[in-house]
Protein backbone atom coordinates (compact mmCIF):
# COMPACT_ATOMS: atom_id res chain seq x y z
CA UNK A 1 113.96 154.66 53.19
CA UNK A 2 116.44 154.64 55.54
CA UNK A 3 117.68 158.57 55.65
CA UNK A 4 121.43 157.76 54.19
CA UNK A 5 121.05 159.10 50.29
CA UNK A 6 121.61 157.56 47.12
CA UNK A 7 125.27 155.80 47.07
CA UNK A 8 127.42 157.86 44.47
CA UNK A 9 128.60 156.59 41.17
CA UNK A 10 131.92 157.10 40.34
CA UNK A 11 131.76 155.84 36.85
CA UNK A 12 129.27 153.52 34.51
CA UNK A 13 130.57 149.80 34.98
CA UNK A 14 129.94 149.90 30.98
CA UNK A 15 129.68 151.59 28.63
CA UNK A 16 125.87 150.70 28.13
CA UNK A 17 124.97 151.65 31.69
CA UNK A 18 123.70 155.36 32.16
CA UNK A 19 124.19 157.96 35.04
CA UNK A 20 121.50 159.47 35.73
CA UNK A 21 122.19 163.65 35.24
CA UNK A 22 121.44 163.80 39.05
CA UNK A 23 124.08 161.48 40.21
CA UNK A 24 126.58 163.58 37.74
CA UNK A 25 125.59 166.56 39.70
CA UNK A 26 125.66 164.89 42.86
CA UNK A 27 122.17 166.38 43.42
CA UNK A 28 119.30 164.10 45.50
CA UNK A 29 116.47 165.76 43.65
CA UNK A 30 115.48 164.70 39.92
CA UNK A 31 117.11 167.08 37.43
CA UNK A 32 115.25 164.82 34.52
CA UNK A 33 112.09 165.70 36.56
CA UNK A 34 113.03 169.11 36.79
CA UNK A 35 113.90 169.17 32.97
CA UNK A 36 110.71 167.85 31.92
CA UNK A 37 108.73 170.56 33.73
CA UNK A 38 110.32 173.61 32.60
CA UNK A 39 109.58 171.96 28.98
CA UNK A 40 105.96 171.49 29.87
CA UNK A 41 105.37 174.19 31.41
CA UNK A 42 106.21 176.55 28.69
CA UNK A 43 108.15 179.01 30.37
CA UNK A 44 110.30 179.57 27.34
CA UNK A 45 110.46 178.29 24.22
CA UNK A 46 113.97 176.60 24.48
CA UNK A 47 115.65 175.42 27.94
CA UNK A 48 119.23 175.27 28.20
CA UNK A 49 120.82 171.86 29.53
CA UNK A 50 122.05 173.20 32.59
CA UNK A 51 119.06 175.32 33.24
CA UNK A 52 117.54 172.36 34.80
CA UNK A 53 120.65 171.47 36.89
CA UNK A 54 121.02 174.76 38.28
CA UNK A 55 117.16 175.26 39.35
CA UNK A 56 117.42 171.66 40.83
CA UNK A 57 120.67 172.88 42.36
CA UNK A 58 118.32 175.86 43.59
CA UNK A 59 115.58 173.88 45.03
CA UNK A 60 117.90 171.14 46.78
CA UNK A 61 120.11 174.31 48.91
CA UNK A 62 116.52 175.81 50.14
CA UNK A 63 114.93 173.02 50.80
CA UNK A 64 117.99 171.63 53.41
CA UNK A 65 118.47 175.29 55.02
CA UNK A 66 114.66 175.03 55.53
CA UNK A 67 115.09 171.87 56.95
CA UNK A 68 118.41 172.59 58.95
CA UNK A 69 116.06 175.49 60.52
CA UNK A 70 113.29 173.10 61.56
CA UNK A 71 115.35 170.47 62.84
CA UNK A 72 116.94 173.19 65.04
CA UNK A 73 113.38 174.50 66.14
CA UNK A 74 112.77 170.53 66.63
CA UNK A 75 115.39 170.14 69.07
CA UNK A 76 114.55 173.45 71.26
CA UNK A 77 111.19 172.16 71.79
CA UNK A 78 112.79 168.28 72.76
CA UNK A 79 110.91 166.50 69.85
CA UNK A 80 112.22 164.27 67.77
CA UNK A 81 109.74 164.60 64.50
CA UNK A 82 109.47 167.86 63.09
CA UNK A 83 106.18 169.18 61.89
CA UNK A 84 104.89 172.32 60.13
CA UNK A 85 104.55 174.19 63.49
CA UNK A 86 108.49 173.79 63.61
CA UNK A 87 108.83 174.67 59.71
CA UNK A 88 106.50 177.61 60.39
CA UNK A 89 108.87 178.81 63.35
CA UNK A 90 112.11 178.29 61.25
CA UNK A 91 110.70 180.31 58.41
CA UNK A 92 109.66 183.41 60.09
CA UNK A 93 112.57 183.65 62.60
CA UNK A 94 114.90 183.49 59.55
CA UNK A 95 115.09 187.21 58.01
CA UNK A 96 115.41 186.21 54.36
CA UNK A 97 113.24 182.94 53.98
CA UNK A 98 110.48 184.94 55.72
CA UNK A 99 111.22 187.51 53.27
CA UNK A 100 110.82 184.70 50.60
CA UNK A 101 107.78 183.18 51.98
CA UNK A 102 106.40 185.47 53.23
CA UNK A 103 103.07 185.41 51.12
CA UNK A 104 102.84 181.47 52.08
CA UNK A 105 100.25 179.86 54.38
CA UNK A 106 101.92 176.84 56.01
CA UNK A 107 98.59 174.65 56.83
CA UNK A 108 98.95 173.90 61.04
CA UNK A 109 101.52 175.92 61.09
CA UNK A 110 100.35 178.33 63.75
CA UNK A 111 101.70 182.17 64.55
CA UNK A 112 104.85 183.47 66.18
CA UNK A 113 104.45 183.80 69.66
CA UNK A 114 103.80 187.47 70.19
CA UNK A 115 102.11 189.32 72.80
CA UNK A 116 101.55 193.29 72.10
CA UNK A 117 103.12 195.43 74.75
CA UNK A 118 99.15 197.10 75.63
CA UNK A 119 97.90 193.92 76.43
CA UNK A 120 100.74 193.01 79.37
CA UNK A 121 100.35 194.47 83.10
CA UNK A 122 101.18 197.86 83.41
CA UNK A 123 104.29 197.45 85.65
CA UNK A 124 103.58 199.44 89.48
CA UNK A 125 106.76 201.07 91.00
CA UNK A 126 107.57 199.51 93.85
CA UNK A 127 107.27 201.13 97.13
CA UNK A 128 110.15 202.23 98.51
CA UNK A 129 110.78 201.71 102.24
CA UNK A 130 110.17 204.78 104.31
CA UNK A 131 113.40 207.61 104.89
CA UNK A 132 114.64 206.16 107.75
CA UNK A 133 115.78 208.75 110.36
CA UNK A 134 119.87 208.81 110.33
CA UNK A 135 121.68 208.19 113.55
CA UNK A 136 123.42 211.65 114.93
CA UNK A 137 126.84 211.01 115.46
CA UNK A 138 128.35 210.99 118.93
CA UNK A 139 129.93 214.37 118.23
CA UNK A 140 126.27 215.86 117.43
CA UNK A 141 124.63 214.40 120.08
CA UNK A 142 126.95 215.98 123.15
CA UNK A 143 127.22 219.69 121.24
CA UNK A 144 122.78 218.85 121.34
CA UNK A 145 123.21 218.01 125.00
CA UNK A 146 125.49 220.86 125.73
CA UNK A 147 122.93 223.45 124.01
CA UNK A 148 120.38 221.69 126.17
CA UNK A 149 121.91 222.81 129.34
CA UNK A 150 122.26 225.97 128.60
């Protein structure tokens, strides 16, 4: 695999070659796949054509948001490879897919780093430097020294 995608069809060569339904949507994952398990699975008892196009559709947009947040978490830590630690960290900084997963385990995916406010030092005021005595002004200091001599 080398990471580019699936080259795009324009149009069949001839008129005996087929386009797959996936390359008509310009989707990467299987709609055919997808097709055949909403008819197996018996979620209804008739599935529209484009049911199956638009849950592929579904799929392919959360998966690559998912994966545009991991790659992002990838790159703050300076790796190159992203693992479920960085999937875990996408997913429950992002308000809505933790709000959509948030019933999922993701196996090694660790916790948010969080550290409960009783558990840190109490912070100590600092001491403040002693009142230092203020210098008289030379006016204050001769009416002092006059009152002195009297």
């Amino acid at each position: 695999m080398s990471g580019r995608g699936k080259k795009l069809v324009a149009a069949p060569k001839s008129k005996s070659s087929s386009v797959s339904r996936s390359t008509r949507a310009e989707l990467q994952f299987p709609v055919g796949r997808v097709a055949r398990l909403l008819r197996k699975g018996n979620y209804a008892p008739r599935i529209g054509s484009g049911a199956s196009v638009y849950l592929t559709a579904v799929i392919e947009y959360l998966c690559a948001e998912v994966l545009e947040l991991a790659g992002d978490a990838c790159r703050d830590n300076k790796k190159l490879r992203i693992t479920p630690r960085h999937i875990q960290l996408a997913v429950r900084k992002d308000e809505e897919l933790n709000a959509l997963l948030g019933g999922v385990t993701i196996s090694e995916g660790g916790v948010l780093p969080k550290i409960q406010a009783q558990l840190l030092p109490k912070k100590t005021k600092a001491p403040r430097d002693p009142p230092t005595p203020k210098t008289s002004s030379p006016r204050t200091s001769e009416a002092d020294s006059a009152r002195a001599l009297d």
